[in-house]
Protein backbone atom coordinates (compact mmCIF):
# COMPACT_ATOMS: atom_id res chain seq x y z
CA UNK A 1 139.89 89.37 91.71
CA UNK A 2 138.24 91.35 94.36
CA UNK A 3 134.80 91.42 94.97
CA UNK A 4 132.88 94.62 94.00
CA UNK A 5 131.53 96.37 96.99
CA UNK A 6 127.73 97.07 96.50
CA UNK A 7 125.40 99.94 98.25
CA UNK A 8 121.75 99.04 99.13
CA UNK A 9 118.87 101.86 99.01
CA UNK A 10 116.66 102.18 102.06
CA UNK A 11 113.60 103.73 100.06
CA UNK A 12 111.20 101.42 98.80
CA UNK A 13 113.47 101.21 95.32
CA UNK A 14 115.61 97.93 95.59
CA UNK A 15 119.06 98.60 94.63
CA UNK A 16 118.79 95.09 93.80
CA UNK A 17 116.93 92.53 93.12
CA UNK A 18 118.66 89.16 93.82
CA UNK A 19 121.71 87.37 93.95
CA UNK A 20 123.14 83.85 92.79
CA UNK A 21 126.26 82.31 93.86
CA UNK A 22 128.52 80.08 91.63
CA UNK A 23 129.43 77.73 94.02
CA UNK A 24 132.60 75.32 93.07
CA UNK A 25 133.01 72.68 95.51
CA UNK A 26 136.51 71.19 94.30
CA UNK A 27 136.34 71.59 90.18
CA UNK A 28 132.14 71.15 90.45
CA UNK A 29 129.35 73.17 91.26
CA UNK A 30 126.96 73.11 93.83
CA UNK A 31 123.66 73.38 91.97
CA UNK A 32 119.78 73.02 92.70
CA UNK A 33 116.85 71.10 91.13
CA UNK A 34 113.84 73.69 91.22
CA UNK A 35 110.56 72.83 92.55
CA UNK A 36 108.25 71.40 89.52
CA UNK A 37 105.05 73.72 90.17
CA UNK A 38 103.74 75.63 87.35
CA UNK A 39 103.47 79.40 89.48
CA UNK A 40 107.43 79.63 89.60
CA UNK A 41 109.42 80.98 87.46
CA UNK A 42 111.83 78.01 85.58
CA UNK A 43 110.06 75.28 86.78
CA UNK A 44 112.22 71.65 86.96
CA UNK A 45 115.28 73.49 85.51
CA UNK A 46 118.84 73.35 87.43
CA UNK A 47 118.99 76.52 89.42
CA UNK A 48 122.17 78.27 91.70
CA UNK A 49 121.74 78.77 95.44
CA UNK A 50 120.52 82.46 95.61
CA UNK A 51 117.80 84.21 95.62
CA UNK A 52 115.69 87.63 96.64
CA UNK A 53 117.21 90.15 98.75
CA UNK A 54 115.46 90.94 102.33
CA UNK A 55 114.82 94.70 103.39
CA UNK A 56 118.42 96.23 103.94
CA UNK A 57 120.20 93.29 102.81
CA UNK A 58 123.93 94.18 101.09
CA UNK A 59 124.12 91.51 97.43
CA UNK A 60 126.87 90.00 99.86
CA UNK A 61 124.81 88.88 103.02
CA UNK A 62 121.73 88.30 100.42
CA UNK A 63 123.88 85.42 98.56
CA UNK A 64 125.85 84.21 101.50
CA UNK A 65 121.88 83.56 103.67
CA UNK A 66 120.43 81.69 100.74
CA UNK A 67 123.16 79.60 100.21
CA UNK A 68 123.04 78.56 104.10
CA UNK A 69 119.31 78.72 103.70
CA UNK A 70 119.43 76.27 100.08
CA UNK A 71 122.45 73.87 100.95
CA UNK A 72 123.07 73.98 104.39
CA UNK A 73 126.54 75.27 103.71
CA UNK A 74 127.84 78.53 105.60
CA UNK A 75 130.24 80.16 103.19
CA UNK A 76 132.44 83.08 104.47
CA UNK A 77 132.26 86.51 102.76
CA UNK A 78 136.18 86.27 102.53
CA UNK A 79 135.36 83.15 100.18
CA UNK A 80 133.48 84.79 97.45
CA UNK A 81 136.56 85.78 94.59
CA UNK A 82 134.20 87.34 91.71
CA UNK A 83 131.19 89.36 91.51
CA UNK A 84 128.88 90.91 88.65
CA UNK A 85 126.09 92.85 88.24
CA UNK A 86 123.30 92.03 85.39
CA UNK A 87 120.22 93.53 84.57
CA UNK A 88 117.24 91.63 85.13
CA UNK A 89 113.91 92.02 83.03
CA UNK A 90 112.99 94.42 85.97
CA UNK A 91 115.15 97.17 85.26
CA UNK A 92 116.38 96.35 89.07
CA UNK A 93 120.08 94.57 88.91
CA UNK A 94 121.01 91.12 89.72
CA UNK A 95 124.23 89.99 91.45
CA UNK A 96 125.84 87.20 90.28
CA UNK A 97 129.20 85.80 92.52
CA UNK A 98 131.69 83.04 92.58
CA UNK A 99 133.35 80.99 95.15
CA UNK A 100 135.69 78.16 95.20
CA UNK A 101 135.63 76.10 98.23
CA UNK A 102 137.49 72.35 99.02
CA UNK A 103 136.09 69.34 97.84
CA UNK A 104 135.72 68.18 101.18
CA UNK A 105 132.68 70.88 101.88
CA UNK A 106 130.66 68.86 99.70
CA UNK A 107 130.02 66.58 102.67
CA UNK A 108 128.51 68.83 104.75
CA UNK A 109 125.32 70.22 101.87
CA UNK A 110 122.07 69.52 103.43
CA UNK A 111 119.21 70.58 101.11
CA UNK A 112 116.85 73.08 102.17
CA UNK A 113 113.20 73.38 101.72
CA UNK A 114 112.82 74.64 98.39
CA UNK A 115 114.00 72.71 95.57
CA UNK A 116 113.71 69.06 94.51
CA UNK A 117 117.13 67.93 95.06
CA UNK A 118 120.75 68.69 94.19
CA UNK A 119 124.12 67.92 93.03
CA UNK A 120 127.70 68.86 91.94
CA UNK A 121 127.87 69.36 88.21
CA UNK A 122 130.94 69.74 86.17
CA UNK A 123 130.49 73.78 85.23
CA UNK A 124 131.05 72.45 81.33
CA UNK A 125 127.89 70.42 81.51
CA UNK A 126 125.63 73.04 83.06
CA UNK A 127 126.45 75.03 80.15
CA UNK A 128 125.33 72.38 77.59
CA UNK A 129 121.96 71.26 79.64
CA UNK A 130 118.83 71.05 78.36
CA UNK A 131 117.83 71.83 81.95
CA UNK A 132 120.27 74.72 82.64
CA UNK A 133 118.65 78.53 82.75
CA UNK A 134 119.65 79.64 80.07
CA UNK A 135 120.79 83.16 80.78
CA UNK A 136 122.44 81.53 83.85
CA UNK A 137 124.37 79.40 81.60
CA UNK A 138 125.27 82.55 79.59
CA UNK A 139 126.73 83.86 82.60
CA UNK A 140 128.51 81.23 83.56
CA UNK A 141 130.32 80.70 80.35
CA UNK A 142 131.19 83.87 80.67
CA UNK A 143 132.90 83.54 83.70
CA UNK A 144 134.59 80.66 82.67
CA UNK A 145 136.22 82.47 79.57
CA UNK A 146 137.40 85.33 82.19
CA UNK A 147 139.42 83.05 84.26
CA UNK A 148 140.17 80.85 81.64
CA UNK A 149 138.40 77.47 81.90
């Protein structure tokens, strides 16, 4: 599938508000232990790389910099197969996208400094976890019915 091609305004209206990447590293994905302080929003829960756009940014370059920024891991724009667009509780979108990249690229995550830890989780179990966001884990079973998983 083709990734959706996204506009960003340059008035002080986002035309978006974040992005979050699901990142499959062989048949697992690449996911993030928040930080456990109270002020945050989902405190301790299992988070994707991703995050708030910067002035200008395009979803694309936004998702792509926190992921190198979160894991260490430079991911090419050619690598990202799927993208969506959710509302958030903002009334300013979110961008949700997918990429599947060789087992092998596992060895070369480096955490950044946010977040307690992470790990590769079968996409299955961060569905079911009582530590999974749950609206991320909406989204992600939805993705998984569209390609068929």
């Amino acid at each position: 599938m083709t990734v959706e091609k996204s506009e960003t305004k340059t008035d002080a209206q986002p035309a978006f508000r974040g992005t979050k990447l699901f990142l499959f590293i062989g048949a697992r994905l690449a996911v993030l232990l928040r930080d456990d302080k109270p002020d945050i929003p989902w405190p301790d829960y299992w988070d994707f790389p991703g995050g708030e756009a910067e002035p200008g940014e395009t979803p694309e370059a936004c998702v792509l910099r926190e992921t190198a920024e979160e894991l260490g891991l430079e991911v090419r724009l050619s690598a990202l197969d799927w993208s969506r667009q959710f509302p958030s509780s903002t009334g300013v979108p979110e961008w949700f996208f997918a990429a599947h990249l060789p087992e092998e690229r596992g060895k070369e995550i480096v955490l950044g400094d946010e977040g307690q830890g992470w790990a590769l989780m079968a996409p299955e179990e961060y569905v079911t976890h009582p530590k999974a966001i749950p609206h991320f884990a909406e989204r992600l079973a939805m993705y998984l019915k569209e390609r068929g998983v």
